[in-house]
Protein backbone atom coordinates (compact mmCIF):
# COMPACT_ATOMS: atom_id res chain seq x y z
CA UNK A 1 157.99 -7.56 14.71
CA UNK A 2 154.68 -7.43 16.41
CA UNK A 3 154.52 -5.36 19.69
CA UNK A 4 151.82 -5.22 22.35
CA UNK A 5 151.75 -2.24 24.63
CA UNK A 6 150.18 -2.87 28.30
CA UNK A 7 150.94 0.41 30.11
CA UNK A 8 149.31 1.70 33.34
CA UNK A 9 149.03 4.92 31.54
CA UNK A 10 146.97 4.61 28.33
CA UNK A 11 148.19 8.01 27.64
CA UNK A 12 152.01 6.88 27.53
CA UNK A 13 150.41 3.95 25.61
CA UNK A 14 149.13 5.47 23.02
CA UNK A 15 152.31 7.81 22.64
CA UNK A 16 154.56 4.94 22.47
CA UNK A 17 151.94 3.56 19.84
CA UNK A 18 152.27 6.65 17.86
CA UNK A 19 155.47 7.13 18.03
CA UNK A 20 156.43 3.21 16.92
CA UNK A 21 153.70 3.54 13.67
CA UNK A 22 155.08 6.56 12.81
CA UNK A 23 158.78 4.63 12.84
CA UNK A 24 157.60 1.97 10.56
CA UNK A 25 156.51 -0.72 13.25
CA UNK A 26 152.75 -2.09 11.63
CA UNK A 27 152.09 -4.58 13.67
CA UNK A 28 151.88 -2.74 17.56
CA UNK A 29 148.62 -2.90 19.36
CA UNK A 30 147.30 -1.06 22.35
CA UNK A 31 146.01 -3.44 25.20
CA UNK A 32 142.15 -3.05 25.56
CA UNK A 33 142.19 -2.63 21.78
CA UNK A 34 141.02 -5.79 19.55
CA UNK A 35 144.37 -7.01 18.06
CA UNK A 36 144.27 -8.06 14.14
CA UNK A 37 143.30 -12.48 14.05
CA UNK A 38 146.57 -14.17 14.73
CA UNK A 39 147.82 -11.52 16.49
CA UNK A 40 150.97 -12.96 18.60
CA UNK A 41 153.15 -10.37 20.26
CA UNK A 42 157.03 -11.22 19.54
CA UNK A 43 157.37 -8.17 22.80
CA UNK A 44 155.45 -7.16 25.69
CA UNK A 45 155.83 -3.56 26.85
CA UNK A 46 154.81 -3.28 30.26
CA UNK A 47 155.47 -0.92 33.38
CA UNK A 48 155.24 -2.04 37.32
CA UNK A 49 151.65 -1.35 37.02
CA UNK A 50 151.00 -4.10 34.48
CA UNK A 51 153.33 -6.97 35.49
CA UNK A 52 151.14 -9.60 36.77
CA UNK A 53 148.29 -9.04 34.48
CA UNK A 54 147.60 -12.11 32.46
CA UNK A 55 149.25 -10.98 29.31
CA UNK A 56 152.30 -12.09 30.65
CA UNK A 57 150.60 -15.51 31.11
CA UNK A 58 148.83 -15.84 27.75
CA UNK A 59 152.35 -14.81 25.79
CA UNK A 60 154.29 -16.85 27.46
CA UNK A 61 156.69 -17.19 24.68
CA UNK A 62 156.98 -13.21 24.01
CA UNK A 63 160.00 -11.08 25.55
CA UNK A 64 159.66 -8.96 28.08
CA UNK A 65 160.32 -5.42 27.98
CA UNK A 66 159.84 -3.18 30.99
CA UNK A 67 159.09 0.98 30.89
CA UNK A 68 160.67 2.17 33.79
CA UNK A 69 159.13 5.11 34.98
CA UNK A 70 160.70 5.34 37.84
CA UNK A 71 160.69 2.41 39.76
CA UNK A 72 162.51 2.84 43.22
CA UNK A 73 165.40 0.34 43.09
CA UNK A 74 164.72 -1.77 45.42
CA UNK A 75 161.72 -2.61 43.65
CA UNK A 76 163.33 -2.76 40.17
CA UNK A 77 165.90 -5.28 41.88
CA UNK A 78 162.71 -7.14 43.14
CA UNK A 79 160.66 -7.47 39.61
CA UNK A 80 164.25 -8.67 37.79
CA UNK A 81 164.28 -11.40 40.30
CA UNK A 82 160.86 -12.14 40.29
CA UNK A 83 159.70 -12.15 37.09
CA UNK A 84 160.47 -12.93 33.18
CA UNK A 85 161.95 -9.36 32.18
CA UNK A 86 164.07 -9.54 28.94
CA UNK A 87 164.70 -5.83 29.25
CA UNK A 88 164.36 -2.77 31.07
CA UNK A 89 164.00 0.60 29.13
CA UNK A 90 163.99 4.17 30.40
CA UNK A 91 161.33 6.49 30.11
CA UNK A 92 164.00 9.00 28.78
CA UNK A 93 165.33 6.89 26.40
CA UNK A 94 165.84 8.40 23.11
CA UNK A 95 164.10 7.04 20.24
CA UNK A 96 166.83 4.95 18.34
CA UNK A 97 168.17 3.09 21.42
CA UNK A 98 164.68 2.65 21.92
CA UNK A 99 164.15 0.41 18.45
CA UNK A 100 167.45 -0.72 19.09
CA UNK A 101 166.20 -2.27 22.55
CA UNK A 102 163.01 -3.68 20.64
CA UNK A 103 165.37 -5.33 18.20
CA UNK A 104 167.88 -7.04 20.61
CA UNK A 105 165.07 -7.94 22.97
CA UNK A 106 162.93 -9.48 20.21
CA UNK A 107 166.28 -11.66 19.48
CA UNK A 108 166.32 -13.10 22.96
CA UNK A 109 169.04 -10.74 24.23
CA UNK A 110 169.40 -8.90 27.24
CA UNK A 111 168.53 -5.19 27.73
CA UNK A 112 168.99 -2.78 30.09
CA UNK A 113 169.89 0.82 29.76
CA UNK A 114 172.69 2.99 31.91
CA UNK A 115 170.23 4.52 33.90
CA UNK A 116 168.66 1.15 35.26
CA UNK A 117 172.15 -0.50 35.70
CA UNK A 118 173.53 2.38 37.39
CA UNK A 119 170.16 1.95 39.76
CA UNK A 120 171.18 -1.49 40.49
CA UNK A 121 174.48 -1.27 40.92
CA UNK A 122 174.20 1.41 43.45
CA UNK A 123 171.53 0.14 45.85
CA UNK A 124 172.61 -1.39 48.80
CA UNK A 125 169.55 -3.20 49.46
CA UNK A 126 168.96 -7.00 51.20
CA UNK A 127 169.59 -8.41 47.98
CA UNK A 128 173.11 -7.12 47.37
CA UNK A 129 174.08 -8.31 50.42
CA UNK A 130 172.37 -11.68 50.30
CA UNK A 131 173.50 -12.02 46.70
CA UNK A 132 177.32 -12.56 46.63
CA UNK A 133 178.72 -15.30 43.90
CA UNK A 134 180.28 -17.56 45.51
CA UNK A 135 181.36 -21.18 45.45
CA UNK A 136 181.52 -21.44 41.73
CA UNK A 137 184.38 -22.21 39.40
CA UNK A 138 186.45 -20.26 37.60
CA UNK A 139 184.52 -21.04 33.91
CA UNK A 140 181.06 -20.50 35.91
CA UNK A 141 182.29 -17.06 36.92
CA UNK A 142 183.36 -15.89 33.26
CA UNK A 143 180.08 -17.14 31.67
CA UNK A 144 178.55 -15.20 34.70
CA UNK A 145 180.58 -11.79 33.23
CA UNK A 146 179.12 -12.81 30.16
CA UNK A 147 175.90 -12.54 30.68
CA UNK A 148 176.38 -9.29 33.06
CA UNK A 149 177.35 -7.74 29.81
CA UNK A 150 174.33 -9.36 28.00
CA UNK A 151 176.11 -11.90 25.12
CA UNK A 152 174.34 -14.27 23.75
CA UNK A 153 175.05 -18.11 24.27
CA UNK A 154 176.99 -18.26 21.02
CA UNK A 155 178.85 -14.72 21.79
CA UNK A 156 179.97 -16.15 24.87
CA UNK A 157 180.96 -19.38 22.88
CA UNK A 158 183.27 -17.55 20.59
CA UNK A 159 184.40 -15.74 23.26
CA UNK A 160 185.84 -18.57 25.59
CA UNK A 161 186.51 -20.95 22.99
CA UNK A 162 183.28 -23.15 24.25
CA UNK A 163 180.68 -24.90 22.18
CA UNK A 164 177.43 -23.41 22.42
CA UNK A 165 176.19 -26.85 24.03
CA UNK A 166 179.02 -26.54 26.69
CA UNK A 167 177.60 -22.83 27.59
CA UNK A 168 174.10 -24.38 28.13
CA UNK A 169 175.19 -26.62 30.36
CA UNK A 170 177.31 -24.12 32.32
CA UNK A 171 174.28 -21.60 32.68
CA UNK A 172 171.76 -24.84 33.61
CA UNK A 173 174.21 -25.81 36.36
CA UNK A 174 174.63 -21.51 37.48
CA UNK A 175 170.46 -21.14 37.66
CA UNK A 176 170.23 -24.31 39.84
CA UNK A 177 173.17 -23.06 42.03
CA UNK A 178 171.26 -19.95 42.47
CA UNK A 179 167.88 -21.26 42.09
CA UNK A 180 166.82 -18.64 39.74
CA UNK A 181 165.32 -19.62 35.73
CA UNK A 182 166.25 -16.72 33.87
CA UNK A 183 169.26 -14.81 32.65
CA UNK A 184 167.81 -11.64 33.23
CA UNK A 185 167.43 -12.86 37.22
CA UNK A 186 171.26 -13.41 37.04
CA UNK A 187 171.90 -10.41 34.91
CA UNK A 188 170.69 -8.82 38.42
CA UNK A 189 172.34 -11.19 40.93
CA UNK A 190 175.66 -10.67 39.20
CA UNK A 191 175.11 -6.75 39.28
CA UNK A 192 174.28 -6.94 42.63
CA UNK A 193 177.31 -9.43 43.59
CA UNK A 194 180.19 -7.18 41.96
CA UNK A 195 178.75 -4.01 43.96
CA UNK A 196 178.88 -5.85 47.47
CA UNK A 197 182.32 -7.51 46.77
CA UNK A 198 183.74 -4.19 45.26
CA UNK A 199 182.02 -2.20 48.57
């Protein structure tokens, strides 16, 4: 697995650099630091501070894994919305949920630790309120579970008896309900909806 860190703190970047070598990760560079020819992140560790710098742009393909360092929530509920976050990760996490996060994220699935779900589902900001689920069927709202507890397309297959084809087509017709691209972005919305309908 090749990991790029892009912290605002090059301190906590090179601690999470030593820390990951020491673990048996080779292939982690520092941002600012001349990565190795070929060099292709498979994850991006970033913080608030580092979101829209071009990294994100030139990796398109690489997952997203956000250091929260204490982001307040209504910004947390604005960057999950807003941009292509695969994960979220506490600063306090302890190491082996920590490579256990780089390993699920690096496999395309969602992450996001107690701490930051707890965040969202308690903030009562614009965005719970705007973001209630409705007028969707029945199926829609299951796959919508799903995702909230981050299965992947073929988990959620096995789960409701679907092909994994059918499931694509279920989440392609959810995003353009909700106008949103990602399944992190409705990882959030979904959060968000069952606090304001359970409120």
């Amino acid at each position: 697995m090749y990991i790029l860190i892009d912290l605002g703190s090059h301190l906590m970047s090179e601690a999470i650099f030593q820390l990951l070598v020491k673990n048996g990760y080779d292939h982690v560079v520092v941002s600012g630091k001349s990565p190795p020819n070929a060099f292709t992140p498979h994850v991006l560790l970033v913080d608030s501070a580092t979101l829209n710098h071009d990294l994100l742009t030139r990796y398109r393909e690489a997952k997203v894994l956000l250091i929260d360092t204490g982001i307040e929530p209504e910004k947390l509920c604005a960057i999950l919305l807003s941009h292509r976050i695969h994960g979220i990760l506490s600063v306090n996490t302890e190491l082996q949920l920590f490579k256990k996060a780089l390993t699920a994220v690096s496999e395309g699935q969602i992450w996001i630790d107690n701490g930051s779900v707890k965040t969202l589902l308690h903030d009562t900001g614009s965005i719970s309120q705007k973001g209630k689920i409705s007028h969707i069927s029945g199926r829609e709202q299951e796959i919508i579970e799903c995702i909230r507890q981050g299965l992947s397309n073929n988990e959620i297959a096995r789960r409701l008896a679907l092909s994994p084809h059918t499931v694509k087509a279920h989440l392609n017709r959810i995003f353009r309900k909700f106008n949103i691209t990602s399944r992190s972005k409705l990882m959030a919305l979904a959060m968000h909806s069952q606090h304001a309908t359970s409120a």
